[in-house]
C-alpha atoms as a PDB file:
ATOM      1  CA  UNK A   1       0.000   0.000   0.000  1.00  0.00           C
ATOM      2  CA  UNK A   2       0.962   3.283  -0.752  1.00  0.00           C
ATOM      3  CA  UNK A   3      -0.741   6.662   0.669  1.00  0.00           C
ATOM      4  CA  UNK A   4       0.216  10.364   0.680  1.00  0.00           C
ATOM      5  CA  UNK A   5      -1.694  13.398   1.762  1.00  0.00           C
ATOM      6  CA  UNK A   6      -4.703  13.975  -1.202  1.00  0.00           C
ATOM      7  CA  UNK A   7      -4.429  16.632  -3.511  1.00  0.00           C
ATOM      8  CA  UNK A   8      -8.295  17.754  -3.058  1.00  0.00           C
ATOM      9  CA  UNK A   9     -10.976  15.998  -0.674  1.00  0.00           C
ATOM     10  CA  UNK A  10     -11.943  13.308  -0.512  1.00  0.00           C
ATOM     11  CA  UNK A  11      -8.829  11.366  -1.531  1.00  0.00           C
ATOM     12  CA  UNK A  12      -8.093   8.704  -4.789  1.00  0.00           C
ATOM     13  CA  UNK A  13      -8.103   4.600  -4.806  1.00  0.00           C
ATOM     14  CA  UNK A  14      -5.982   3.180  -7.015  1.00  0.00           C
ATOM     15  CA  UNK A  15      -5.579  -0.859  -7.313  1.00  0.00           C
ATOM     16  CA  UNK A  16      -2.758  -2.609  -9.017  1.00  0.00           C
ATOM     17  CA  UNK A  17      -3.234  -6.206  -9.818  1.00  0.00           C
ATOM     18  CA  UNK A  18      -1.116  -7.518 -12.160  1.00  0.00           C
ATOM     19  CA  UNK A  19      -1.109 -10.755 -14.286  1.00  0.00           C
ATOM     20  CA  UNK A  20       1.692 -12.154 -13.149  1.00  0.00           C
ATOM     21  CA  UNK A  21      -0.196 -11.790  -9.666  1.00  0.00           C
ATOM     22  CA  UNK A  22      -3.468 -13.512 -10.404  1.00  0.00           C
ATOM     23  CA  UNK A  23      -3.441 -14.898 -14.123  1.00  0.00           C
ATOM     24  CA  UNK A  24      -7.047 -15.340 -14.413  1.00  0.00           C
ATOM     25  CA  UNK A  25      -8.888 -12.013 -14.617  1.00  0.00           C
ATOM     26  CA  UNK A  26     -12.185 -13.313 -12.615  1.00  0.00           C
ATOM     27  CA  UNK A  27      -9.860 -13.489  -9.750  1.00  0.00           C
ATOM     28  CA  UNK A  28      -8.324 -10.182 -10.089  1.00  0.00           C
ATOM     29  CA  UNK A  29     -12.089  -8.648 -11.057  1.00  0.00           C
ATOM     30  CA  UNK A  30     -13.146 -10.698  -7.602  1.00  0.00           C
ATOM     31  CA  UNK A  31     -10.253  -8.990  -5.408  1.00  0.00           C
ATOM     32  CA  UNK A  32     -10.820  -5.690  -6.622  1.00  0.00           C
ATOM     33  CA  UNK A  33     -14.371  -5.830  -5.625  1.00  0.00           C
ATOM     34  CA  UNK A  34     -13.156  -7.268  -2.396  1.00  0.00           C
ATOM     35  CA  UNK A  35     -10.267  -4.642  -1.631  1.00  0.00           C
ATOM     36  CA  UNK A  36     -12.789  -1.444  -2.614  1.00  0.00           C
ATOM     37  CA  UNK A  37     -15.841  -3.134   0.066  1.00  0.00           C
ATOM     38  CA  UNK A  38     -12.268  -2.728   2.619  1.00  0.00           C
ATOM     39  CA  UNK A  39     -11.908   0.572   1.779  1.00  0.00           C
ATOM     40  CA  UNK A  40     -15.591   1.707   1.918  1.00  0.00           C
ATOM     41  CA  UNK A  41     -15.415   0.688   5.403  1.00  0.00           C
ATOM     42  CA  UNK A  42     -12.542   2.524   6.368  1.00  0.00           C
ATOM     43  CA  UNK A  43     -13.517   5.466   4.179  1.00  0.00           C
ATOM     44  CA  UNK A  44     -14.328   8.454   6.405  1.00  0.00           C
ATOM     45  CA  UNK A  45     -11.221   7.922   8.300  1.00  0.00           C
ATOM     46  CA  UNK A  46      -8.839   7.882   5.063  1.00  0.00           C
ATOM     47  CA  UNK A  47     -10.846  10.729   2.858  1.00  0.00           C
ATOM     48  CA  UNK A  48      -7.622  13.209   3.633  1.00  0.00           C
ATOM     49  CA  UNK A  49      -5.534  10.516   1.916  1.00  0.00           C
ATOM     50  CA  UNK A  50      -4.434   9.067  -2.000  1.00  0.00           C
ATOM     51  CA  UNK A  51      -4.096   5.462  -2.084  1.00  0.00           C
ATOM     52  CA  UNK A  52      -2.903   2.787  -3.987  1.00  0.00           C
ATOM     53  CA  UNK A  53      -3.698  -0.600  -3.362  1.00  0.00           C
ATOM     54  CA  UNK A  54      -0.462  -3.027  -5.150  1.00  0.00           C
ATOM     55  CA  UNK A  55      -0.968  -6.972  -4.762  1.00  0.00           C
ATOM     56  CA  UNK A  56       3.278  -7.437  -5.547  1.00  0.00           C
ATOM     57  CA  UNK A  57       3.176 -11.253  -4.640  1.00  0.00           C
ATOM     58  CA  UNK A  58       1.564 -14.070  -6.353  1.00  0.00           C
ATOM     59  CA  UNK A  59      -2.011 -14.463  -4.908  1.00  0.00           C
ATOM     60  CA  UNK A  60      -4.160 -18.010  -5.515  1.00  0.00           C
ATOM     61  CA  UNK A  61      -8.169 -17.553  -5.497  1.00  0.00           C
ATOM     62  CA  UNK A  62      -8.000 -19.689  -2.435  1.00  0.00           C
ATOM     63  CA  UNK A  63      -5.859 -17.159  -0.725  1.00  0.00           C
ATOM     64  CA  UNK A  64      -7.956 -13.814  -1.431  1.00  0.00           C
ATOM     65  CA  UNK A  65      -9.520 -13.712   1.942  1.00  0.00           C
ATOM     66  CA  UNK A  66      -6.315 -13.319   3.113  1.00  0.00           C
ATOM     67  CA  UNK A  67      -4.915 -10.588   0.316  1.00  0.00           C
ATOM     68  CA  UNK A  68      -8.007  -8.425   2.064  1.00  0.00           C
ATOM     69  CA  UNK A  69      -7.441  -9.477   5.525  1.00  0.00           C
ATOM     70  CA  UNK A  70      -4.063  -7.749   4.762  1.00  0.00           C
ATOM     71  CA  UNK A  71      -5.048  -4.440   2.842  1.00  0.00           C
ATOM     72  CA  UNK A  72      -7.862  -4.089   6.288  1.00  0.00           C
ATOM     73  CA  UNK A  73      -4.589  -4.173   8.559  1.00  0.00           C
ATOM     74  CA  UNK A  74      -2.822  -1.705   6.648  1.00  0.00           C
ATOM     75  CA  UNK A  75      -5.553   0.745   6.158  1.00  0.00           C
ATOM     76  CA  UNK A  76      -6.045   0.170   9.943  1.00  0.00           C
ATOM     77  CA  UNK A  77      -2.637   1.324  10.606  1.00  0.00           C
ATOM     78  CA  UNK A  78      -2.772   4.212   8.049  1.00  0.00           C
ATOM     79  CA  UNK A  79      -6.061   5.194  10.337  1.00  0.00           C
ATOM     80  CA  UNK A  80      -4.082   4.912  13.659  1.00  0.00           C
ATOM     81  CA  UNK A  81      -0.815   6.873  12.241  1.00  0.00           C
ATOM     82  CA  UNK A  82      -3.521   9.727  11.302  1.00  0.00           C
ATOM     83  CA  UNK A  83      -5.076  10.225  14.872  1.00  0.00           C
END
């Protein structure tokens, strides 16, 4: 994950998912959808921020729960560095 202070209110999402990541594009479709339900979540608390969401590792379709487990913990932390 990458953030910096947005430009304007409320603040970009970008997400990177590459091929090489997650070869089949239902499962890249499947944990974008997943990653931007994370981010509504969080989203009054990160509005002041641009952020980009990069999968860099390999992910299997079994393992996507996990991929968004992750991206909640780091948007959690981005949300405690803030206060």
């Amino acid at each position: 994950m990458i953030a910096a202070p947005a430009a304007q209110d409320p603040g970009r999402v970008g997400y990177v998912i590459g091929r090489k990541a997650m070869p089949r594009a239902v499962d890249r479709n499947r944990l974008r959808r997943r990653l931007r339900e994370s981010v509504r979540a969080s989203r009054p608390s990160i509005e002041r921020f641009d952020i980009i969401l990069r999968v860099r590792q390999r992910v299997r379709a079994a393992d996507i729960a996990s991929a968004v487990a992750e991206s909640r913990r780091l948007l959690d932390q981005l949300i405690g560095t803030q206060s």
